[in-house]
Protein backbone atom coordinates (compact mmCIF):
# COMPACT_ATOMS: atom_id res chain seq x y z
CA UNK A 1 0.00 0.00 0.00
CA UNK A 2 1.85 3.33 -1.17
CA UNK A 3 2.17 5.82 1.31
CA UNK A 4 -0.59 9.07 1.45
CA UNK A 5 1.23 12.34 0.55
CA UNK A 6 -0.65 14.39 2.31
CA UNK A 7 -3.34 12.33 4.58
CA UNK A 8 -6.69 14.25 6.00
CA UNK A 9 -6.78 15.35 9.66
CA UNK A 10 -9.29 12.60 10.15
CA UNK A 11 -6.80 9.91 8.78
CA UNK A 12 -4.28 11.71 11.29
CA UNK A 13 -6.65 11.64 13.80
CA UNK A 14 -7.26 8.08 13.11
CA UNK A 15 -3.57 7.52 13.59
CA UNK A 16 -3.28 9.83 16.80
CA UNK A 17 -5.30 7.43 18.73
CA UNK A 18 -3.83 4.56 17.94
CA UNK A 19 -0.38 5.81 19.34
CA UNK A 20 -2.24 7.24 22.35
CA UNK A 21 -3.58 3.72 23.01
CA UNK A 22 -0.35 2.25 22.47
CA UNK A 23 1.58 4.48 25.23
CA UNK A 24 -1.18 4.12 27.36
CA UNK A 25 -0.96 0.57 27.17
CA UNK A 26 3.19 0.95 27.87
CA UNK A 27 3.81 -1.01 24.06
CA UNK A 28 6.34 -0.41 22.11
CA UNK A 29 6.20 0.13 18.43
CA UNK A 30 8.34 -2.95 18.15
CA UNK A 31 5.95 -4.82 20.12
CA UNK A 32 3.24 -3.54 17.70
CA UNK A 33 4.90 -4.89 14.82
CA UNK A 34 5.42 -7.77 16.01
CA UNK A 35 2.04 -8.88 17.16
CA UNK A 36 1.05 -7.52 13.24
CA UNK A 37 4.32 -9.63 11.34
CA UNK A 38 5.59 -6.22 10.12
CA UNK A 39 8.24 -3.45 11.06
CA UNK A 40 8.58 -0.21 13.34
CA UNK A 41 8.31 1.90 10.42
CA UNK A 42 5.12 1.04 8.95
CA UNK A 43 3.35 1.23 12.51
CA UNK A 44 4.72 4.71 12.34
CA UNK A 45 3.34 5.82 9.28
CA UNK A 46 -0.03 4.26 10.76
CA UNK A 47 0.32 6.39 13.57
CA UNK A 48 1.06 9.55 11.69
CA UNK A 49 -2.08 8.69 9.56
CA UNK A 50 0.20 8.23 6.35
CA UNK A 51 -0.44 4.41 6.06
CA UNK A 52 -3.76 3.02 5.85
CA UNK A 53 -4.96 -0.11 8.40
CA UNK A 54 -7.78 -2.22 8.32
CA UNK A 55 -10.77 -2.80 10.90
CA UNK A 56 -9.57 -6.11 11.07
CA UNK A 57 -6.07 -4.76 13.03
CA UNK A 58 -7.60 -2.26 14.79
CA UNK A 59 -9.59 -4.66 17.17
CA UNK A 60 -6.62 -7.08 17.24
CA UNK A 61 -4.25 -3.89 18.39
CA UNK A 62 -7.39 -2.70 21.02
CA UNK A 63 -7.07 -6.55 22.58
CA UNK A 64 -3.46 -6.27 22.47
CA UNK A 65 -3.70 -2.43 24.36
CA UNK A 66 -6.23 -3.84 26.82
CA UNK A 67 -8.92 -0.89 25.46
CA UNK A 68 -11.87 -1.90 26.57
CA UNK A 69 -14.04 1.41 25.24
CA UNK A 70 -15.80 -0.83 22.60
CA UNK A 71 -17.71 2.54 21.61
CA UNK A 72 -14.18 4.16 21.04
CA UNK A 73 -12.90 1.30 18.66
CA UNK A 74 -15.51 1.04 17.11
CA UNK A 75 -15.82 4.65 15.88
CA UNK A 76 -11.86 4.19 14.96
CA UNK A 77 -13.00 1.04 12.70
CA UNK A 78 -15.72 3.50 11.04
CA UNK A 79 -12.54 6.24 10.31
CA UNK A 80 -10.42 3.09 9.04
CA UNK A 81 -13.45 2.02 6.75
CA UNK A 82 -13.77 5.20 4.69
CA UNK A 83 -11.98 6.27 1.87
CA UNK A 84 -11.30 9.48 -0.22
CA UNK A 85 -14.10 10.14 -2.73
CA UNK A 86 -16.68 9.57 -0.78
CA UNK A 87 -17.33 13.31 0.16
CA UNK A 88 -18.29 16.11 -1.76
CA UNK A 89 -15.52 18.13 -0.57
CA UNK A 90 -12.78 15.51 -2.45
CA UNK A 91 -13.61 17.00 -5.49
CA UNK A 92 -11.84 19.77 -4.59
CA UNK A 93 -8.41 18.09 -3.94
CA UNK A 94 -5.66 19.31 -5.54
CA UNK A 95 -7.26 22.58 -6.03
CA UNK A 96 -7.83 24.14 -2.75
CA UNK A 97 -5.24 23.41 -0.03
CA UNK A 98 -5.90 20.60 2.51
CA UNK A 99 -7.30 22.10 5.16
CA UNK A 100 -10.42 23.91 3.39
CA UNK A 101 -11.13 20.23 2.90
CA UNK A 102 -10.36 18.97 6.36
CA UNK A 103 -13.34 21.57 7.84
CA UNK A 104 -16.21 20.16 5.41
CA UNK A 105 -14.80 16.81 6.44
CA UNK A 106 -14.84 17.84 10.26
CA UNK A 107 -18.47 19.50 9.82
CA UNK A 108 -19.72 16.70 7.88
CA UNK A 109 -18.78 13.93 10.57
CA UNK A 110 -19.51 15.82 13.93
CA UNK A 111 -22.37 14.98 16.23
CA UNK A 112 -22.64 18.60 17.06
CA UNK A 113 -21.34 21.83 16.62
CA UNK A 114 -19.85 25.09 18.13
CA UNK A 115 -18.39 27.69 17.70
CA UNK A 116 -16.99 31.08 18.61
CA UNK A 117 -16.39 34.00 15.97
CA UNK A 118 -15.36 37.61 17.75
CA UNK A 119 -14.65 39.29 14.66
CA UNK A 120 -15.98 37.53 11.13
CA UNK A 121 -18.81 35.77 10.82
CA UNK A 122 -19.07 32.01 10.89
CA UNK A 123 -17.90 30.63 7.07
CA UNK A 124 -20.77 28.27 7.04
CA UNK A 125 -23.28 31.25 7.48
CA UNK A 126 -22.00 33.86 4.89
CA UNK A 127 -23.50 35.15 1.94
CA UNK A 128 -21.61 34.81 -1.46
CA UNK A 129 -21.15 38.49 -1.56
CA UNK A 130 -19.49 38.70 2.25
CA UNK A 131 -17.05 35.62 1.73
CA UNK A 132 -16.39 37.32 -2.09
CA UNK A 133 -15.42 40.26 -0.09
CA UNK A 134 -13.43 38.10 2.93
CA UNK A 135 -11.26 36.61 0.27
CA UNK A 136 -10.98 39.67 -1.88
CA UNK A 137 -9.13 41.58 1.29
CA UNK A 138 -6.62 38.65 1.02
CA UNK A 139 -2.83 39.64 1.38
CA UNK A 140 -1.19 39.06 -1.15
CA UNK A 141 -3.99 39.38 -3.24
CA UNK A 142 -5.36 36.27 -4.53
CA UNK A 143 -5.85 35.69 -8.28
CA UNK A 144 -9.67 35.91 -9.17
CA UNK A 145 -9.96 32.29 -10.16
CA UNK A 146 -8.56 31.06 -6.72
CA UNK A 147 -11.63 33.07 -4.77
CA UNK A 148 -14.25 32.05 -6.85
CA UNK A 149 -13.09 28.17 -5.88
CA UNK A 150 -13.01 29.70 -2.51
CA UNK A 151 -16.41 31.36 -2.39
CA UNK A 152 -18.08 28.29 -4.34
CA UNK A 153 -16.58 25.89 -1.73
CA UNK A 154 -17.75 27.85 1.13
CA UNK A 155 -21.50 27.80 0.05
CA UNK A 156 -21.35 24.02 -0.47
CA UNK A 157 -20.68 23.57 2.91
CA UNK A 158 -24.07 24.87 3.47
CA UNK A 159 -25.29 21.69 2.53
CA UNK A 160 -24.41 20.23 6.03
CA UNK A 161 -27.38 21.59 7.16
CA UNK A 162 -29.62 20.86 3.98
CA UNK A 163 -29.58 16.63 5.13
CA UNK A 164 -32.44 14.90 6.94
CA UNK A 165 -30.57 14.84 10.47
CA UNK A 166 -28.30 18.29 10.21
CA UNK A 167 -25.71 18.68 13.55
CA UNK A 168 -27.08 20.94 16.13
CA UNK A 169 -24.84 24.24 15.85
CA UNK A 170 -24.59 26.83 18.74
CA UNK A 171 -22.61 30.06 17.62
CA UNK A 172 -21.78 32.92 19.54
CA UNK A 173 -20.75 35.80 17.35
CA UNK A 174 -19.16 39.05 19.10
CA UNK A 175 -20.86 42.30 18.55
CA UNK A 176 -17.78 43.44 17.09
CA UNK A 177 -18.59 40.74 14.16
CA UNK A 178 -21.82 42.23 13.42
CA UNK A 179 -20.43 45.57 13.10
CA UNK A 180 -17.86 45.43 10.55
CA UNK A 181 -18.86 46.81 7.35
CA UNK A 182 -17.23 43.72 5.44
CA UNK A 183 -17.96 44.17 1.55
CA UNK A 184 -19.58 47.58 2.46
CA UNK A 185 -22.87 48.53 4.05
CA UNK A 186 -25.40 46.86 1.31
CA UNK A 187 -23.34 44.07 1.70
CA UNK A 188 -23.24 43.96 5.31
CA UNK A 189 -26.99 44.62 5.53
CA UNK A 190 -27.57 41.74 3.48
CA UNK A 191 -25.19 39.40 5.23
CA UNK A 192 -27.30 39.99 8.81
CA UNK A 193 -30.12 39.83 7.32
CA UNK A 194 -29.59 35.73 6.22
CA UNK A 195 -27.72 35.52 9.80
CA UNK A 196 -31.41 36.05 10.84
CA UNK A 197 -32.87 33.49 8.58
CA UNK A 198 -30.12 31.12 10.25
CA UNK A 199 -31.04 31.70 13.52
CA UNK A 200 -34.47 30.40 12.74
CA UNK A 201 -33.39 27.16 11.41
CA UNK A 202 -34.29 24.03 13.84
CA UNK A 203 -30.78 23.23 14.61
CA UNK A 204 -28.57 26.52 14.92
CA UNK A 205 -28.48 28.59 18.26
CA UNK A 206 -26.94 31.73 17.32
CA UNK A 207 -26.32 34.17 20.66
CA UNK A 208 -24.27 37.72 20.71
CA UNK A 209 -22.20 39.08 22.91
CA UNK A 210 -22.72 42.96 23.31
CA UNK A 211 -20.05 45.32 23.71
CA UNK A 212 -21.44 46.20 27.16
CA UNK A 213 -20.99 42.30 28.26
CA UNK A 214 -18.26 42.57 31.70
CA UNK A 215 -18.36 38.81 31.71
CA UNK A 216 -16.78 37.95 29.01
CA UNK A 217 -13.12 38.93 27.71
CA UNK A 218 -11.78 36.87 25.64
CA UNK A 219 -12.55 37.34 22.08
CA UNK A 220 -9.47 37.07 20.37
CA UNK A 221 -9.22 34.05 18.03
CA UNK A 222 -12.31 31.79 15.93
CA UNK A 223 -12.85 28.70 17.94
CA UNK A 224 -14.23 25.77 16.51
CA UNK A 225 -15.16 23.22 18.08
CA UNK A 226 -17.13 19.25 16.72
CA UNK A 227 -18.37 16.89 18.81
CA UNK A 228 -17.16 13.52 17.78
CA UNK A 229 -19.12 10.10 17.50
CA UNK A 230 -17.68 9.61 21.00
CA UNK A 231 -16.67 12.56 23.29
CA UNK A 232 -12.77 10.77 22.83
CA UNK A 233 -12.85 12.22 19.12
CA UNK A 234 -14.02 15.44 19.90
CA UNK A 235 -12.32 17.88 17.80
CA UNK A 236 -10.83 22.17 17.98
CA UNK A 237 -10.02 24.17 15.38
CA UNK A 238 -8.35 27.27 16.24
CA UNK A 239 -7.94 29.74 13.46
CA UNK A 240 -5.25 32.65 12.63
CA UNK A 241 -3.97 34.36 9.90
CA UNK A 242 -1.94 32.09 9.16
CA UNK A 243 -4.20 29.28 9.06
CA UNK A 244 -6.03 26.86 11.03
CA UNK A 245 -5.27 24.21 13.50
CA UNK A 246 -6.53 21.07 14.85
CA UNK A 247 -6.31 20.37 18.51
CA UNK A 248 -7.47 16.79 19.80
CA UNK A 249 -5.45 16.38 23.34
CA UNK A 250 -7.62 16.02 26.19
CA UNK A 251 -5.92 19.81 27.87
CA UNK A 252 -6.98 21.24 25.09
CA UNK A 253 -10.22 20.29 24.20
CA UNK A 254 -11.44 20.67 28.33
CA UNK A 255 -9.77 24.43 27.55
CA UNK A 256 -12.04 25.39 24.70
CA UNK A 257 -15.31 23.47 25.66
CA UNK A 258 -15.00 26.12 29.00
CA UNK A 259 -14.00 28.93 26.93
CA UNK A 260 -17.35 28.31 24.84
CA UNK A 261 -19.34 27.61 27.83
CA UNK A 262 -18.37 30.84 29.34
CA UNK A 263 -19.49 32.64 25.66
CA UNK A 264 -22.36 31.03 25.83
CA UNK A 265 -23.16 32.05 29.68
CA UNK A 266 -22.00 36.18 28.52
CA UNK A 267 -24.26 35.89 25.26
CA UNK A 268 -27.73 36.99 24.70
CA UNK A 269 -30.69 34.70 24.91
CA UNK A 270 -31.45 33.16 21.15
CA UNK A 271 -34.42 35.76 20.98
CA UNK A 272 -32.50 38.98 22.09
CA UNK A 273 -29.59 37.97 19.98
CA UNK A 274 -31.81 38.29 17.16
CA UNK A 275 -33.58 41.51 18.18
CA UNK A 276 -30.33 42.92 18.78
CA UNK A 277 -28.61 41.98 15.16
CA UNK A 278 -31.75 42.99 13.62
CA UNK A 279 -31.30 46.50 15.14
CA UNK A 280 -27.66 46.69 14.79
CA UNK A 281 -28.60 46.10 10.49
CA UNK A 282 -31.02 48.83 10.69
CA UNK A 283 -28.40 51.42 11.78
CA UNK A 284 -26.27 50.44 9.38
């Protein structure tokens, strides 16, 4: 089986676990290729999500690390069954850069899903003309094809929401996000105004956080965050301007899921949130 070039963050994540089982089981890799007749360096490249294993070897290796969270290996055996192509967002591989894809992927497969956003609004919520106008402000400038890909793949991800059993979704956007005259003020106007058609869709709380809140303060950085199949594969992405990144380690997620949970304590109730953007688009 040749190698994966550049392998998804699931099929790292996939990978991840299987070395955090191993350590927490005290085996070696040398042990682990031993009990599957192969060599250190291919359990590596399984660990780092490069390589590829079947269901098959992922229940012997859970006997063999004494993991006894059947719910766990099981949801690993579900990551080890799938294979590229089966999502919509594969067809853009090879034209937009890996993580783009690794987000759809992430949205696609969570349980649930939240998120903070203190100064944009969330991707999965904007209008064609707002995200036009996000990628347009792009330094260095970005050649036109690259944000109409961009823009194009940023709608589609809509579509999570369009299925029979969509994720619940609980966003709390910053005032300062609904403020910002991205794209201009007809532009702007428009993009609350389908943030208010969001916020009545079955599954999406959306709350604010006013400028006046003194309970909340941090409201630096986008934080999402996707509830895995089990609570083990929950997943954050923390975004910059230099890109995004996943976080999986226990720490880390325990950090964020309080970090949202005090958001969502500051916030608005869902029904002043929505009083309060639909007044904040009428000044504008």
């Amino acid at each position: 089986m040749p190698l994966r070039e550049n392998p998804s963050a699931r099929q790292v994540r996939l990978g991840t676990e299987l070395r955090k089982l191993r350590e927490a089981a005290g085996r070696t890799a040398r042990e682990t290729a031993g009990l599957l007749s192969t060599d250190q360096a291919k359990i590596s490249h399984i660990e780092a999500g490069r390589l590829g294993i079947s269901e098959e070897r992922i229940r012997r290796l859970a006997v063999f690390y004494a993991c006894d969270d059947a719910e766990l290996v099981n949801a690993l055996c579900a990551i080890a069954r799938e294979s590229r192509g089966q999502g919509w967002w594969d067809a853009y591989r090879g034209i937009l850069a890996p993580g783009f894809l690794d987000v759809a992927e992430l949205e696609h497969h969570a349980t649930y899903l939240r998120a903070l956003q203190p100064m944009t609004l969330p991707g999965v919520f904007q209008t064609e003309d707002y995200a036009r106008a996000i990628y347009g402000g792009h330094i260095p400038p970005l050649p036109a094809e690259e944000v109409d890909v961009r823009v194009e793949f940023r709608l589609k991800r809509r579509q999570v929401f369009e299925r029979d059993a969509p994720p619940p979704f609980t966003v709390v956007i910053h005032e300062a996000a609904l403020r910002m005259r991205i794209g201009g003020r007809k532009v702007a106007q428009a993009q609350l105004g389908h943030l208010l058609e969001v916020s009545e869709w079955p599954t999406v709380t959306l709350k604010v956080i006013p400028f006046t809140s003194e309970d909340f303060v941090e409201a630096t950085q986008p934080v999402f965050y996707a509830g895995g199949v089990v609570p083990h594969l929950d997943t954050v992405q923390v975004d910059s301007a230099v890109g995004g990144v996943f976080l999986s380690i226990a720490t880390q997620l325990k950090k964020y899921g309080t970090l949202l949970d005090l958001a969502e304590q500051a916030a608005l109730d869902a029904e002043r949130s929505r009083r309060f953007i639909h007044d904040i688009a009428r000044e504008l």
